[in-house]
Structures are given as C-alpha cells and as structure tokens.
N, C-alpha and C. Protein backbone atom coordinates (compact mmCIF):
# COMPACT_ATOMS: atom_id res chain seq x y z
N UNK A 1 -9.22 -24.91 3.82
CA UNK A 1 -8.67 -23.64 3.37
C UNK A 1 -7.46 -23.32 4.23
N UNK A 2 -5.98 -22.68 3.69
CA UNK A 2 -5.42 -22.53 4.22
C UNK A 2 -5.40 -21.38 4.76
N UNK A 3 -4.57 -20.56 5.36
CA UNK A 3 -4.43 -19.19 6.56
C UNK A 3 -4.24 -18.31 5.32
N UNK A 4 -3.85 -18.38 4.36
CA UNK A 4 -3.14 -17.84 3.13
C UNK A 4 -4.02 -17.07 2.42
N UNK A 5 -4.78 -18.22 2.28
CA UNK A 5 -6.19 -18.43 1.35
C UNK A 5 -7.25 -17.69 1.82
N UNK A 6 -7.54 -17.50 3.57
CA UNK A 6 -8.58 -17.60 4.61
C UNK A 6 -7.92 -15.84 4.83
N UNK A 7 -6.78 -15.30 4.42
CA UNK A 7 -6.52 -13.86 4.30
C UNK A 7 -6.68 -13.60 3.42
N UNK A 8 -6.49 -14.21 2.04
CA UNK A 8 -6.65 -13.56 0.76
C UNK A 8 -8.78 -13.33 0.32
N UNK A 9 -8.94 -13.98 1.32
CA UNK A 9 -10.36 -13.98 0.78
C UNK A 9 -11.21 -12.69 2.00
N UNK A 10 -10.99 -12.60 3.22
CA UNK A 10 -11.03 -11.47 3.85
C UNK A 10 -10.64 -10.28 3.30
N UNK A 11 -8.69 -9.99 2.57
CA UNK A 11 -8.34 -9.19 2.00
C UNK A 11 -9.24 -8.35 0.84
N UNK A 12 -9.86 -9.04 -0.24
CA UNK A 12 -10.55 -9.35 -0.95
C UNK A 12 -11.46 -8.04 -0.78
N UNK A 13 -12.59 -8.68 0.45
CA UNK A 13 -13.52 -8.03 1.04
C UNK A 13 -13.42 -6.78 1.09
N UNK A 14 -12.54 -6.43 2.36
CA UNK A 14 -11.99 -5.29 2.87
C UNK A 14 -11.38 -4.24 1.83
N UNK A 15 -10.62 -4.56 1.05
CA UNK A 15 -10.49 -3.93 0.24
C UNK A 15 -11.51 -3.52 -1.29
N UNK A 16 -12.67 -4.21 -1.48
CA UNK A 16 -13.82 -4.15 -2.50
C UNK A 16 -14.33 -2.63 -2.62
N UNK A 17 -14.81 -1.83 -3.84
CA UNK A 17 -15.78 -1.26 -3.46
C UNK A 17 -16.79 -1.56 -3.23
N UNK A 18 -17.82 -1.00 -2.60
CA UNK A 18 -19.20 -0.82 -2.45
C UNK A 18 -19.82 -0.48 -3.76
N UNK A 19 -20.35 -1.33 -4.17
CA UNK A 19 -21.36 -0.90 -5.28
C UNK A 19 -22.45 0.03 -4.78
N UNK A 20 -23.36 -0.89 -4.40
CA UNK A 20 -24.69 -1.46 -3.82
C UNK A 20 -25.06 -1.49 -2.12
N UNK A 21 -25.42 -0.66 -2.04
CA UNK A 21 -25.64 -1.02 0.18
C UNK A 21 -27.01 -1.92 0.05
N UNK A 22 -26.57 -3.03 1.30
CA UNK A 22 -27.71 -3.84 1.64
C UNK A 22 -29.11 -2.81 1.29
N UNK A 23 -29.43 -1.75 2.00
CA UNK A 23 -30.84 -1.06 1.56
C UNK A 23 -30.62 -1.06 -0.10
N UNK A 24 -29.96 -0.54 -1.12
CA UNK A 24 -30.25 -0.97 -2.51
C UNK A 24 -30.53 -1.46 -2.48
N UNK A 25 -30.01 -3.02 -1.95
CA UNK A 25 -30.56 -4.02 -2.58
C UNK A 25 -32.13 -4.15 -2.48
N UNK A 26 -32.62 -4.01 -0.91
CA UNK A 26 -33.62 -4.34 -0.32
C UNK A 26 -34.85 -3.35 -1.18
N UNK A 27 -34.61 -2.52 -1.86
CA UNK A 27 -35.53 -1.84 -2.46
C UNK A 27 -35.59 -2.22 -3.73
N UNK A 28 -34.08 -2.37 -4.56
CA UNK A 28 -34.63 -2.87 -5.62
C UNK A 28 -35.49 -4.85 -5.36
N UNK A 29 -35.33 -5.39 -4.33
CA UNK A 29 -35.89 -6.88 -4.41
C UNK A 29 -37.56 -6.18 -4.28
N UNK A 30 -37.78 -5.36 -3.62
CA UNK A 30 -39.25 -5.00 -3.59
C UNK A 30 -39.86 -4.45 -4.29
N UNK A 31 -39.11 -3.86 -5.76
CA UNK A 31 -39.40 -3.59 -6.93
C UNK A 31 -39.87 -4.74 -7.74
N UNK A 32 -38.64 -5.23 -7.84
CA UNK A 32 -38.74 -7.06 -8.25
C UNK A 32 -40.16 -7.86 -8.06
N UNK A 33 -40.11 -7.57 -6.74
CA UNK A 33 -41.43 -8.23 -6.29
C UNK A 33 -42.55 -7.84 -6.50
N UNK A 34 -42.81 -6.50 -7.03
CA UNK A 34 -44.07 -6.07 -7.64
C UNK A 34 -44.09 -6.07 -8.71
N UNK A 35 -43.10 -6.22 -9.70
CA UNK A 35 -43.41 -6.56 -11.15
C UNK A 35 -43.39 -7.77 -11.22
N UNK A 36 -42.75 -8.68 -10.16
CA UNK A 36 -43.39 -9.94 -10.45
C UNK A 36 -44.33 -10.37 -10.39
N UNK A 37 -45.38 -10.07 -9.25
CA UNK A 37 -46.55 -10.44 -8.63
C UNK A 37 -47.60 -9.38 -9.70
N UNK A 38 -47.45 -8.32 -10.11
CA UNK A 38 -48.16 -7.73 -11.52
C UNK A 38 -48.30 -8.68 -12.19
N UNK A 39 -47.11 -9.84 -13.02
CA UNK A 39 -46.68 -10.35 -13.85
C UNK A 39 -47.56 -12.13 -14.49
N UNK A 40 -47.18 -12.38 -12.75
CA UNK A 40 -47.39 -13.77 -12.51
C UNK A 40 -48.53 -14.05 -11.65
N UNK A 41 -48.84 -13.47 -10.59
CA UNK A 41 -49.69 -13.28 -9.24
C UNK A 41 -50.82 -13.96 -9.80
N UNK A 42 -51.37 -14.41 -10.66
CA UNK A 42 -52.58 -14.98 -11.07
C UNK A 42 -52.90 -15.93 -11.80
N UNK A 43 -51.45 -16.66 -11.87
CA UNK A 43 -51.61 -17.31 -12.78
C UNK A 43 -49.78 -19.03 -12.57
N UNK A 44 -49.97 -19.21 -11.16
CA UNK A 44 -50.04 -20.14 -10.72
C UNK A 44 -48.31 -20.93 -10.81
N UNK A 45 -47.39 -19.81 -10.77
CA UNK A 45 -46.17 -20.51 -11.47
C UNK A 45 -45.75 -21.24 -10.66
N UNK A 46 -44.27 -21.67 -11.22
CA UNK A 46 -43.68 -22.38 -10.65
C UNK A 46 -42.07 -21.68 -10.60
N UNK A 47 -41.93 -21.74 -9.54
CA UNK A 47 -40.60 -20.57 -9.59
C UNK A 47 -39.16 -21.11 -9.10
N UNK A 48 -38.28 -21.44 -9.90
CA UNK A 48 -36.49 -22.28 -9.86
C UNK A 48 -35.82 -21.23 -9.13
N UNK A 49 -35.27 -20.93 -8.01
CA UNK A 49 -34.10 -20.82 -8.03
C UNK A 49 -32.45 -21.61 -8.57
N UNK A 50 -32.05 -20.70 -9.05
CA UNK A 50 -30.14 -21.17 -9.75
C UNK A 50 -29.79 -21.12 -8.37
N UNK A 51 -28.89 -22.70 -8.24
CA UNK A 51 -28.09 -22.80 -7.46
C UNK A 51 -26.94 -22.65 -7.36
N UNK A 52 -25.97 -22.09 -6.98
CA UNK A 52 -25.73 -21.81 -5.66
C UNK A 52 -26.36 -20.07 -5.21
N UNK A 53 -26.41 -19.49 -6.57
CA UNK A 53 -25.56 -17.71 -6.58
C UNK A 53 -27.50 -17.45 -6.38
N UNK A 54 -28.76 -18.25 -7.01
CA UNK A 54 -30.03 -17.80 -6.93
C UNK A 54 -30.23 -18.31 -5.11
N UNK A 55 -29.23 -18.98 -4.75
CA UNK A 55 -30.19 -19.02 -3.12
C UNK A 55 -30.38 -18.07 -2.57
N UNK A 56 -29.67 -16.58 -2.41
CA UNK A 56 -30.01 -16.25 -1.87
C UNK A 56 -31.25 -15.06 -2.24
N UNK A 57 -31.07 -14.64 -3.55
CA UNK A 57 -32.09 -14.30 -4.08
C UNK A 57 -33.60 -14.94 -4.41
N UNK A 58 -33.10 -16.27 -4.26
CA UNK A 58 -34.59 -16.51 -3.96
C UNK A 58 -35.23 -16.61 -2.80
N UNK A 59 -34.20 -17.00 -1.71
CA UNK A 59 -35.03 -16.66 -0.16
C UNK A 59 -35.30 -15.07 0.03
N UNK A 60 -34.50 -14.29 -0.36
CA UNK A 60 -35.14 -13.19 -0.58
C UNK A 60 -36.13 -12.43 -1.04
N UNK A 61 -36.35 -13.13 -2.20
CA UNK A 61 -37.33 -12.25 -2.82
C UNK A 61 -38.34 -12.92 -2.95
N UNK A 62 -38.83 -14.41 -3.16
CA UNK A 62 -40.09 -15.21 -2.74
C UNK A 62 -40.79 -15.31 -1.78
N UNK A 63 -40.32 -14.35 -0.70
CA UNK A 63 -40.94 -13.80 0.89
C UNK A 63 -41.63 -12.75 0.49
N UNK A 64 -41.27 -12.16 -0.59
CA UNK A 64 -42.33 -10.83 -1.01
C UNK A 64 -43.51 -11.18 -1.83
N UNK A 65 -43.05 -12.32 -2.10
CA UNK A 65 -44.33 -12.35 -3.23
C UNK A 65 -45.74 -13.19 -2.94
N UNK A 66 -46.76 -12.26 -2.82
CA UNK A 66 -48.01 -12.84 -1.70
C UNK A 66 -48.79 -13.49 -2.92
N UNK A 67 -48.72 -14.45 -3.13
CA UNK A 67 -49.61 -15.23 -4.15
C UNK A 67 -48.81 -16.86 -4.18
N UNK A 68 -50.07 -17.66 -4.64
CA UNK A 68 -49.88 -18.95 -4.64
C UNK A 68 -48.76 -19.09 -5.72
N UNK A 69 -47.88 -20.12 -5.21
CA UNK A 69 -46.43 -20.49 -6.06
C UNK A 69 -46.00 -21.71 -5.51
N UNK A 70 -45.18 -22.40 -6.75
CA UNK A 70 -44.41 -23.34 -5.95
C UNK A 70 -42.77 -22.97 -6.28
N UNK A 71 -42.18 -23.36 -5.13
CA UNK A 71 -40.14 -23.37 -5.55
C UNK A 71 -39.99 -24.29 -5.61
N UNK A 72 -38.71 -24.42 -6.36
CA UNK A 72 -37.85 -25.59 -6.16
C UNK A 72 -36.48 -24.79 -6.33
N UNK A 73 -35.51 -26.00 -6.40
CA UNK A 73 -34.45 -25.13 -7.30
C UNK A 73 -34.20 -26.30 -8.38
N UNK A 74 -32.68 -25.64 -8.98
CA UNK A 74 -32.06 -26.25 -10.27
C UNK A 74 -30.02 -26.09 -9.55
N UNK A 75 -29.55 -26.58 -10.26
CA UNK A 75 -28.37 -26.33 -10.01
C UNK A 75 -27.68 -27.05 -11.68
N UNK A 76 -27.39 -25.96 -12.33
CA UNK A 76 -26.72 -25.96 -13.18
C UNK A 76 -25.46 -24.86 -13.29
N UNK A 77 -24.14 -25.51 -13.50
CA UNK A 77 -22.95 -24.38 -13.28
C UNK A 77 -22.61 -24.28 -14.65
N UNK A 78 -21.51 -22.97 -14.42
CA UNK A 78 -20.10 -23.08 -15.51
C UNK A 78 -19.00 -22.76 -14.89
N UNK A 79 -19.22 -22.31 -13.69
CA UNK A 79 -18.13 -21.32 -13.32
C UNK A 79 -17.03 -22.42 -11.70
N UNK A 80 -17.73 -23.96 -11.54
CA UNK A 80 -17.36 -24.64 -10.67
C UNK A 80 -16.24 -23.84 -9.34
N UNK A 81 -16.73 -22.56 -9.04
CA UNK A 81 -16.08 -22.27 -8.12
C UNK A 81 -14.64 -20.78 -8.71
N UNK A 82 -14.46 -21.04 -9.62
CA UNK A 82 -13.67 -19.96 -10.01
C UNK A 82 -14.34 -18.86 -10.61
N UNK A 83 -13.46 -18.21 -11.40
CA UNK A 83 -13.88 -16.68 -12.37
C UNK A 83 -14.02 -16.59 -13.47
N UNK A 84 -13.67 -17.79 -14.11
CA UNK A 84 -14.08 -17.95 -15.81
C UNK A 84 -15.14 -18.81 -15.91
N UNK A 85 -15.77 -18.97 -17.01
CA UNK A 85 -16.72 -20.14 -16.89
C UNK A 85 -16.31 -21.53 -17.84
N UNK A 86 -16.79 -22.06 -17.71
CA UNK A 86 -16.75 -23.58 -18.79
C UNK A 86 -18.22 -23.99 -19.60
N UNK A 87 -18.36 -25.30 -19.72
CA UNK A 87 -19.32 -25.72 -20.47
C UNK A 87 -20.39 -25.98 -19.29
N UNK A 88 -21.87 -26.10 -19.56
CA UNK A 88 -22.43 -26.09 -18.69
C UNK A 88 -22.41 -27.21 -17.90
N UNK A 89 -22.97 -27.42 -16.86
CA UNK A 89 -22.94 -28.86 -15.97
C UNK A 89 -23.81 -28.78 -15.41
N UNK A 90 -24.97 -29.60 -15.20
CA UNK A 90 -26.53 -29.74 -15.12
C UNK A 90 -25.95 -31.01 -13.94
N UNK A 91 -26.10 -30.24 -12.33
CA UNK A 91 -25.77 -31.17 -11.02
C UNK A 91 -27.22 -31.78 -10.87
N UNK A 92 -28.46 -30.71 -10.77
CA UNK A 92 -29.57 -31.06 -9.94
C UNK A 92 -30.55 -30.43 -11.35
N UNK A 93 -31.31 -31.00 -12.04
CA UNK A 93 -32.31 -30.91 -12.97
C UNK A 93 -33.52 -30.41 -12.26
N UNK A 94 -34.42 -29.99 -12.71
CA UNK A 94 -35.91 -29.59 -12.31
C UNK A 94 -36.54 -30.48 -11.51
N UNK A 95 -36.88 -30.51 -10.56
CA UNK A 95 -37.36 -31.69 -9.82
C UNK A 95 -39.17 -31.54 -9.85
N UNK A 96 -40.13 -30.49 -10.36
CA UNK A 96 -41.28 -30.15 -9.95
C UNK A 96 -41.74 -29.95 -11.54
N UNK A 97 -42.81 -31.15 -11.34
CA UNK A 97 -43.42 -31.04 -12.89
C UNK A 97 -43.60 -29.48 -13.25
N UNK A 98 -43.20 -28.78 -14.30
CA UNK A 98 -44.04 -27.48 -14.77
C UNK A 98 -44.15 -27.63 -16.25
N UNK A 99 -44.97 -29.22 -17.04
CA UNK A 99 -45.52 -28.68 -17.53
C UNK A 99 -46.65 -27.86 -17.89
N UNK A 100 -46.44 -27.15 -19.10
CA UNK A 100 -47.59 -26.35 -18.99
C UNK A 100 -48.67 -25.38 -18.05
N UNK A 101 -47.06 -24.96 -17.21
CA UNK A 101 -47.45 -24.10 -16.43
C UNK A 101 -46.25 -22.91 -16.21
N UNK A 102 -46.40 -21.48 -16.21
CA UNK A 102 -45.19 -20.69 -16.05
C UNK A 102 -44.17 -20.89 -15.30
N UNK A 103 -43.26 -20.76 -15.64
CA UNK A 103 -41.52 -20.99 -14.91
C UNK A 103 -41.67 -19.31 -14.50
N UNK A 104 -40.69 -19.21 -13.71
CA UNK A 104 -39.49 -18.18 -13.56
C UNK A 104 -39.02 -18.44 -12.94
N UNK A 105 -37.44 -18.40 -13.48
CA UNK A 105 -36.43 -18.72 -13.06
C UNK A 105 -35.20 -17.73 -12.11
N UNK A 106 -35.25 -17.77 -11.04
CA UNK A 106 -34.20 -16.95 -10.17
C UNK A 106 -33.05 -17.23 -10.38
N UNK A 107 -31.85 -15.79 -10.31
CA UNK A 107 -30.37 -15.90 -10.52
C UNK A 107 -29.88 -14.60 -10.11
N UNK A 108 -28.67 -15.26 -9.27
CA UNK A 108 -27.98 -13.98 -9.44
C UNK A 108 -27.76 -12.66 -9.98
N UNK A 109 -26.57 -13.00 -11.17
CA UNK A 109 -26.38 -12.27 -12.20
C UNK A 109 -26.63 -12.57 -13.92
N UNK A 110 -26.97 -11.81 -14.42
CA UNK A 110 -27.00 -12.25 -15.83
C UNK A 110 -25.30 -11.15 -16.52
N UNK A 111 -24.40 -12.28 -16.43
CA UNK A 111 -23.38 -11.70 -17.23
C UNK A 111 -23.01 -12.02 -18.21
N UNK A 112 -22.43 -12.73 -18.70
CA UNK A 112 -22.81 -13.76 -20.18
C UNK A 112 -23.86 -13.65 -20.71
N UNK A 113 -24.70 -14.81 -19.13
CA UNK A 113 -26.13 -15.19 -19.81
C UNK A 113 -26.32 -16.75 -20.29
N UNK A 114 -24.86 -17.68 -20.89
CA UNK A 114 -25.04 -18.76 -21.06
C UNK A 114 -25.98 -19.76 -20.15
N UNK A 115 -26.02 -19.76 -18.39
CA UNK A 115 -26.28 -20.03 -18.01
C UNK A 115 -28.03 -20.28 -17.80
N UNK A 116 -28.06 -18.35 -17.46
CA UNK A 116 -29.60 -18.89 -17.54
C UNK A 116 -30.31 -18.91 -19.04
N UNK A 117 -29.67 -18.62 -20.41
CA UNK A 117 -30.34 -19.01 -21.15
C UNK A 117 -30.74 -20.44 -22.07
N UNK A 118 -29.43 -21.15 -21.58
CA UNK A 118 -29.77 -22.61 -21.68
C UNK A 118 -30.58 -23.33 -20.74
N UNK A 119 -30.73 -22.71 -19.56
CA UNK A 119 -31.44 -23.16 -18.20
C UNK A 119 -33.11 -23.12 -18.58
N UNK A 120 -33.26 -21.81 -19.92
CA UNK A 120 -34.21 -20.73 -19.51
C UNK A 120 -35.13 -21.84 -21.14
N UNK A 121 -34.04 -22.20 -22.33
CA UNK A 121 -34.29 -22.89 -22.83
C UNK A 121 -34.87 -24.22 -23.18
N UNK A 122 -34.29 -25.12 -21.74
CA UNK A 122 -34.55 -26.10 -21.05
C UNK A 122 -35.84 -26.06 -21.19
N UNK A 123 -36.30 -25.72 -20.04
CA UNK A 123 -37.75 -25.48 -19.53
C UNK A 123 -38.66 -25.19 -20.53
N UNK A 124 -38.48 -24.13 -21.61
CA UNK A 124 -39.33 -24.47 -22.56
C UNK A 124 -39.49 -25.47 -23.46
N UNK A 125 -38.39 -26.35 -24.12
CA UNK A 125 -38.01 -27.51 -24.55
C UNK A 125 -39.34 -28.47 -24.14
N UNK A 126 -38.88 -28.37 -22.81
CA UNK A 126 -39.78 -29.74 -21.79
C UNK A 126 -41.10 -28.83 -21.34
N UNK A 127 -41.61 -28.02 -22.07
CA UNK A 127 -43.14 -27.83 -21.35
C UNK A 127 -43.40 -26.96 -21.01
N UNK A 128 -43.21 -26.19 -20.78
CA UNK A 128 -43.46 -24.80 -19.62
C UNK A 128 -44.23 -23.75 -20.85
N UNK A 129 -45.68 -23.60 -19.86
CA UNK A 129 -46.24 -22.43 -20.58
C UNK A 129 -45.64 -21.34 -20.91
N UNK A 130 -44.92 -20.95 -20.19
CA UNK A 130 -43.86 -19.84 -20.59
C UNK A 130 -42.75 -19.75 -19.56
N UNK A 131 -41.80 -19.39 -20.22
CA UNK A 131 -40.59 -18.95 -19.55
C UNK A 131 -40.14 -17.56 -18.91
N UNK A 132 -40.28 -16.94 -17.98
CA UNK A 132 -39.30 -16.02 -17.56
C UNK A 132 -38.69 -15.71 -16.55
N UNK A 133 -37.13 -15.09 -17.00
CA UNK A 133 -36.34 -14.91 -15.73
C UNK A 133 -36.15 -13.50 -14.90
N UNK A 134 -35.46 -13.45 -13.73
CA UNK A 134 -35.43 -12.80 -12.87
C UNK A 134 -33.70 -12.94 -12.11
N UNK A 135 -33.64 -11.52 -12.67
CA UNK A 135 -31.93 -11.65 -12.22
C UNK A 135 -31.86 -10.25 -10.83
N UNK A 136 -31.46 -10.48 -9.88
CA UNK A 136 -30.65 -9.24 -8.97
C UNK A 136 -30.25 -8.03 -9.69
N UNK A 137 -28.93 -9.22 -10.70
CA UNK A 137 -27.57 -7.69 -11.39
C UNK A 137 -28.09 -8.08 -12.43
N UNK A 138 -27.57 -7.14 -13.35
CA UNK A 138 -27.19 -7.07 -14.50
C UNK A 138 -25.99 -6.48 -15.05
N UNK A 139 -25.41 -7.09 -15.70
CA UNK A 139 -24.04 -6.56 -15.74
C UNK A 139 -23.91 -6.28 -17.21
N UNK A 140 -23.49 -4.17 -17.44
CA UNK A 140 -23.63 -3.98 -18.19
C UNK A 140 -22.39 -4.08 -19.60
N UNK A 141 -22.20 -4.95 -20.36
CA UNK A 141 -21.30 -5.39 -21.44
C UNK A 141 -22.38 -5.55 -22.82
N UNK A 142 -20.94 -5.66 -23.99
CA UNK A 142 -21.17 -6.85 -25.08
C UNK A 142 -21.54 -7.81 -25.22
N UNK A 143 -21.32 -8.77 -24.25
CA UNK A 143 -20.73 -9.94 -24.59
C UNK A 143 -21.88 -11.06 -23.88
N UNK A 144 -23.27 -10.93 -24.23
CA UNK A 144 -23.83 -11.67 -23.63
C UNK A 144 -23.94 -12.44 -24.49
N UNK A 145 -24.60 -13.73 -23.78
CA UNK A 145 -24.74 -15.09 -25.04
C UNK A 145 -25.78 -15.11 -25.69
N UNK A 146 -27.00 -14.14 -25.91
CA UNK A 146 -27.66 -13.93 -27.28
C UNK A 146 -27.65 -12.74 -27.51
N UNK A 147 -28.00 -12.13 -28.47
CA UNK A 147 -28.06 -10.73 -28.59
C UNK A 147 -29.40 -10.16 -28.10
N UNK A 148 -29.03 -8.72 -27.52
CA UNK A 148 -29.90 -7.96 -26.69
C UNK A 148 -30.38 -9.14 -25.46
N UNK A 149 -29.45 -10.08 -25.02
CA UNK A 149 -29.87 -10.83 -24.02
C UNK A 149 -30.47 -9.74 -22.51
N UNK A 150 -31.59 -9.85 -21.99
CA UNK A 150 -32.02 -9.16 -20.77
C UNK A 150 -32.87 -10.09 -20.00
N UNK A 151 -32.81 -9.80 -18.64
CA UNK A 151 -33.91 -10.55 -17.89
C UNK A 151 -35.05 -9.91 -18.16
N UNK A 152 -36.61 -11.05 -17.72
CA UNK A 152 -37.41 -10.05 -17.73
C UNK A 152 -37.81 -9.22 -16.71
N UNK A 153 -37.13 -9.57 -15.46
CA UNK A 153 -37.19 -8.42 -14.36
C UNK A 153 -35.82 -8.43 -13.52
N UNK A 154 -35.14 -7.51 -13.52
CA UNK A 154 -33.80 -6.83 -13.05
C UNK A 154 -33.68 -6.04 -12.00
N UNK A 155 -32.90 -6.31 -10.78
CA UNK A 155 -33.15 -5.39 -9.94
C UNK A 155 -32.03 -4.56 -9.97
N UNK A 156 -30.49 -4.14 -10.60
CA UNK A 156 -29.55 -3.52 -10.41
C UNK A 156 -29.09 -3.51 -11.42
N UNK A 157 -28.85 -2.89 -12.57
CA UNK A 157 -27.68 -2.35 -13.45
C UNK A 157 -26.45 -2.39 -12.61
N UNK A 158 -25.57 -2.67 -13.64
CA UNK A 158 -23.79 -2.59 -12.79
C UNK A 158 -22.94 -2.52 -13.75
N UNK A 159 -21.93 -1.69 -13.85
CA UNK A 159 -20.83 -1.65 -14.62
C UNK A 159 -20.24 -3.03 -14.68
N UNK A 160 -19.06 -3.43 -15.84
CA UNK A 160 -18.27 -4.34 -15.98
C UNK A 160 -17.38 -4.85 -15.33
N UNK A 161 -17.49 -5.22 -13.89
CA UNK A 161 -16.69 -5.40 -12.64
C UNK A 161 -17.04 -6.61 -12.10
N UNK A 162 -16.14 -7.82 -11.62
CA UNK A 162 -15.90 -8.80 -11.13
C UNK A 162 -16.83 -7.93 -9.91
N UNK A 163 -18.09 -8.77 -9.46
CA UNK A 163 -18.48 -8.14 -8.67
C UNK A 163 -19.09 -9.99 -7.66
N UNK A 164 -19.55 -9.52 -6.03
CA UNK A 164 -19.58 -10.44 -5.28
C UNK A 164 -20.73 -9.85 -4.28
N UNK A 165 -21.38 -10.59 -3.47
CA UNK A 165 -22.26 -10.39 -2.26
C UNK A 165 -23.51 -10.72 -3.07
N UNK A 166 -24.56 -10.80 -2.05
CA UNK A 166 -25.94 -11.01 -2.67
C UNK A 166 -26.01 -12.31 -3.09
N UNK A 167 -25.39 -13.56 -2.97
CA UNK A 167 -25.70 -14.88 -3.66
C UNK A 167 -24.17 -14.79 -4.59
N UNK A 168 -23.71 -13.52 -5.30
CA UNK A 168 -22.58 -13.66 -6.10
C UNK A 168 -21.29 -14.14 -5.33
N UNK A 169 -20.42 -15.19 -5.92
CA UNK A 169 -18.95 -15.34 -4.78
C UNK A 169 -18.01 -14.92 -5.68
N UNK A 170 -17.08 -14.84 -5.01
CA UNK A 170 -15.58 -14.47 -5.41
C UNK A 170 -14.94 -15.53 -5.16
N UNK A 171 -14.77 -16.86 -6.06
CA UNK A 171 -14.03 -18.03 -5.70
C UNK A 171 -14.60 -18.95 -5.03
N UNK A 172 -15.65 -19.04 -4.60
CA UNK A 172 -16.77 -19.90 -3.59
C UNK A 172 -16.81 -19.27 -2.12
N UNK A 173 -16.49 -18.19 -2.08
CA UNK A 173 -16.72 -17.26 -1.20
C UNK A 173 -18.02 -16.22 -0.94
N UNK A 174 -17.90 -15.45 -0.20
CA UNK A 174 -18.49 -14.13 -0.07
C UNK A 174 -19.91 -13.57 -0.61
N UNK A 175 -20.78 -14.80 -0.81
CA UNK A 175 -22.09 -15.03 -1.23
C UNK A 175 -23.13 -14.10 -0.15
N UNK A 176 -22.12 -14.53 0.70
CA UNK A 176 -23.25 -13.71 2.22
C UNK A 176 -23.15 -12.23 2.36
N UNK A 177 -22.28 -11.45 1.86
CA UNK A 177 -21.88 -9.82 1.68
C UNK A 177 -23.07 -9.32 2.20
N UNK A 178 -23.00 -8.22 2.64
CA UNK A 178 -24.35 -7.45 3.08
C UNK A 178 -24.30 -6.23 1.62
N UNK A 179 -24.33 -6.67 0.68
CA UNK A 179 -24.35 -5.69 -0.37
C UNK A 179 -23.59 -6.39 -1.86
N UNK A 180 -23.66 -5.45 -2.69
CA UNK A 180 -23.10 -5.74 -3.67
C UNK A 180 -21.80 -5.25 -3.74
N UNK A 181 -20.31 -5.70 -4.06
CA UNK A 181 -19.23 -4.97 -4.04
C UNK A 181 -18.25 -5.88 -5.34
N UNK A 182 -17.55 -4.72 -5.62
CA UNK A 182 -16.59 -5.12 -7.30
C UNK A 182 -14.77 -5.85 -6.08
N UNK A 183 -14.79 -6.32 -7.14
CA UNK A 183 -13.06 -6.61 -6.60
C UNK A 183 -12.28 -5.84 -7.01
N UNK A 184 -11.32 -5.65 -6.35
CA UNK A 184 -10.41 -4.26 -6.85
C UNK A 184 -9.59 -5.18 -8.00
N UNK A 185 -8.62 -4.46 -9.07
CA UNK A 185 -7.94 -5.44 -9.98
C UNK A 185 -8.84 -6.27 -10.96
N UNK A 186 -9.96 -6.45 -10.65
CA UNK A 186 -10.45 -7.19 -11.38
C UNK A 186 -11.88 -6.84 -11.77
C-alpha cells in the first residue's frame, strides 16, 4: 500500500459517521444470540461463517451461544475487495459434512443478498435439514436479490449507506472498526 492509499484509507475513517457504537453492537449480538440459541440450541447445527466480512461476526457471536455446535467457515465473494460486486466466486466450499443437519450461516451484511442467498441455496441443494441465516446489518433498500429477501435473525437495521466496521471493509480495509460507520460521499 502506498502513503497515498495508507491516508486515503485513515481519511476515510476519520471522517465516517458513526452509525452504530461498539455497545450497539454488543447488545444487538446478545440479542442475536438468544434468538439463536431459542432457535437452534437443541437441535445440533452446524454453523458457516462468510468469509472474510462473517469473521468477525462469527467470533463474536458463537462465544454467546452456550449449546453444542460445530463452525466452520465458507468463503464465497462478489465484491473481491472493492464496492461493487461481480459474479459469485466460491474460494473455500463447506468443508463439514451437514447433511441433514441445520446450517446457519453467518454474515456481515445482507445488502443485495446475492451472496448469502446462493450460499444459503447451496447448502440446501446438498443436504441440510434446514437452512438459516444470520446477518449483523441489514441494509435498508429495494434492491435485494429475492423479493422480501430478510435474514432470519438481524442484529441492526441501517439506512442505504456504504457502510464499514464490524467484519464490513471499505476496499479491504477497516473490518476491525470499533462500530459500525457510513462513508461520507458514498
């Protein structure tokens, strides 16, 4: 990275709003975590984090959840580092048999949606007693990739804003944010 680059991505920061303060977050993940463990807690899943933007939501929020589970992750992109997305690209596939046993799948954001619903598709395709996901944001638009697309457990509503922190980057950046924050301009 150049000095250029290594200011424009600090700049970035500093100038963001604040959505979300680290405590939001931390309350809505412990929300999360009790409708998950309501949900699932008895019945033996198997739980994906999305790579890169679900790592950190899933080290987060799979510390709350007191019941037998297994993780793995997945790493399927569109967005290879920038702000638009592309076609999907399947790096790292499911590595942990689940057939016929519940998925849920961890992610970031659901903004589109292409992502985790071909991800979310997958898994039922190949086996899985059932499918469901688990997003941080939600980002509120049109334009998701099915209609009335929703997770089944959400920890943040958010306006239509290029937004970053929490697992989300700004360019392959700023994943580590202590909060949720929009980019200005964008």
């Amino acid at each position: 990275m150049s000095q250029t680059e290594y200011d424009e991505m600090r700049r970035v920061f500093e100038e963001a709003d604040l959505l979300h303060s680290q405590a939001e977050v931390e309350a809505a993940l412990d929300r999360m975590a009790s409708e998950i463990t309501d949900s699932l807690g008895a019945s033996n899943p198997v739980v994906f984090a999305v790579m890169n933007g679900g790592l950190v939501i899933g080290g987060q929020l799979i510390t709350r959840l007191h019941f037998p589970l297994q993780v793995s992750y997945l790493h399927a992109t569109r967005y290879r580092n920038t702000t638009s997305g592309f076609n999907l690209e399947w790096k790292v596939p499911p590595m942990i048999d689940f057939k016929d046993r519940p998925v849920l799948i961890l992610d970031d954001i659901l903004d589109e949606g292409h992502t985790l619903a071909e991800i979310a598709e997958y898994c039922q395709r190949e086996g899985a007693a059932s499918v469901q996901t688990a997003v941080l944001v939600n980002k509120r638009h049109d334009r998701k990739a099915r209609p009335n697309q929703q997770a089944d457990f959400t920890g943040i509503q958010i306006e239509d804003r290029y937004v970053f922190g929490y697992g989300m980057d700004y360019k392959g950046y700023w994943r580590n944010a202590p909060g949720i924050y929009a980019v200005k301009g964008l």
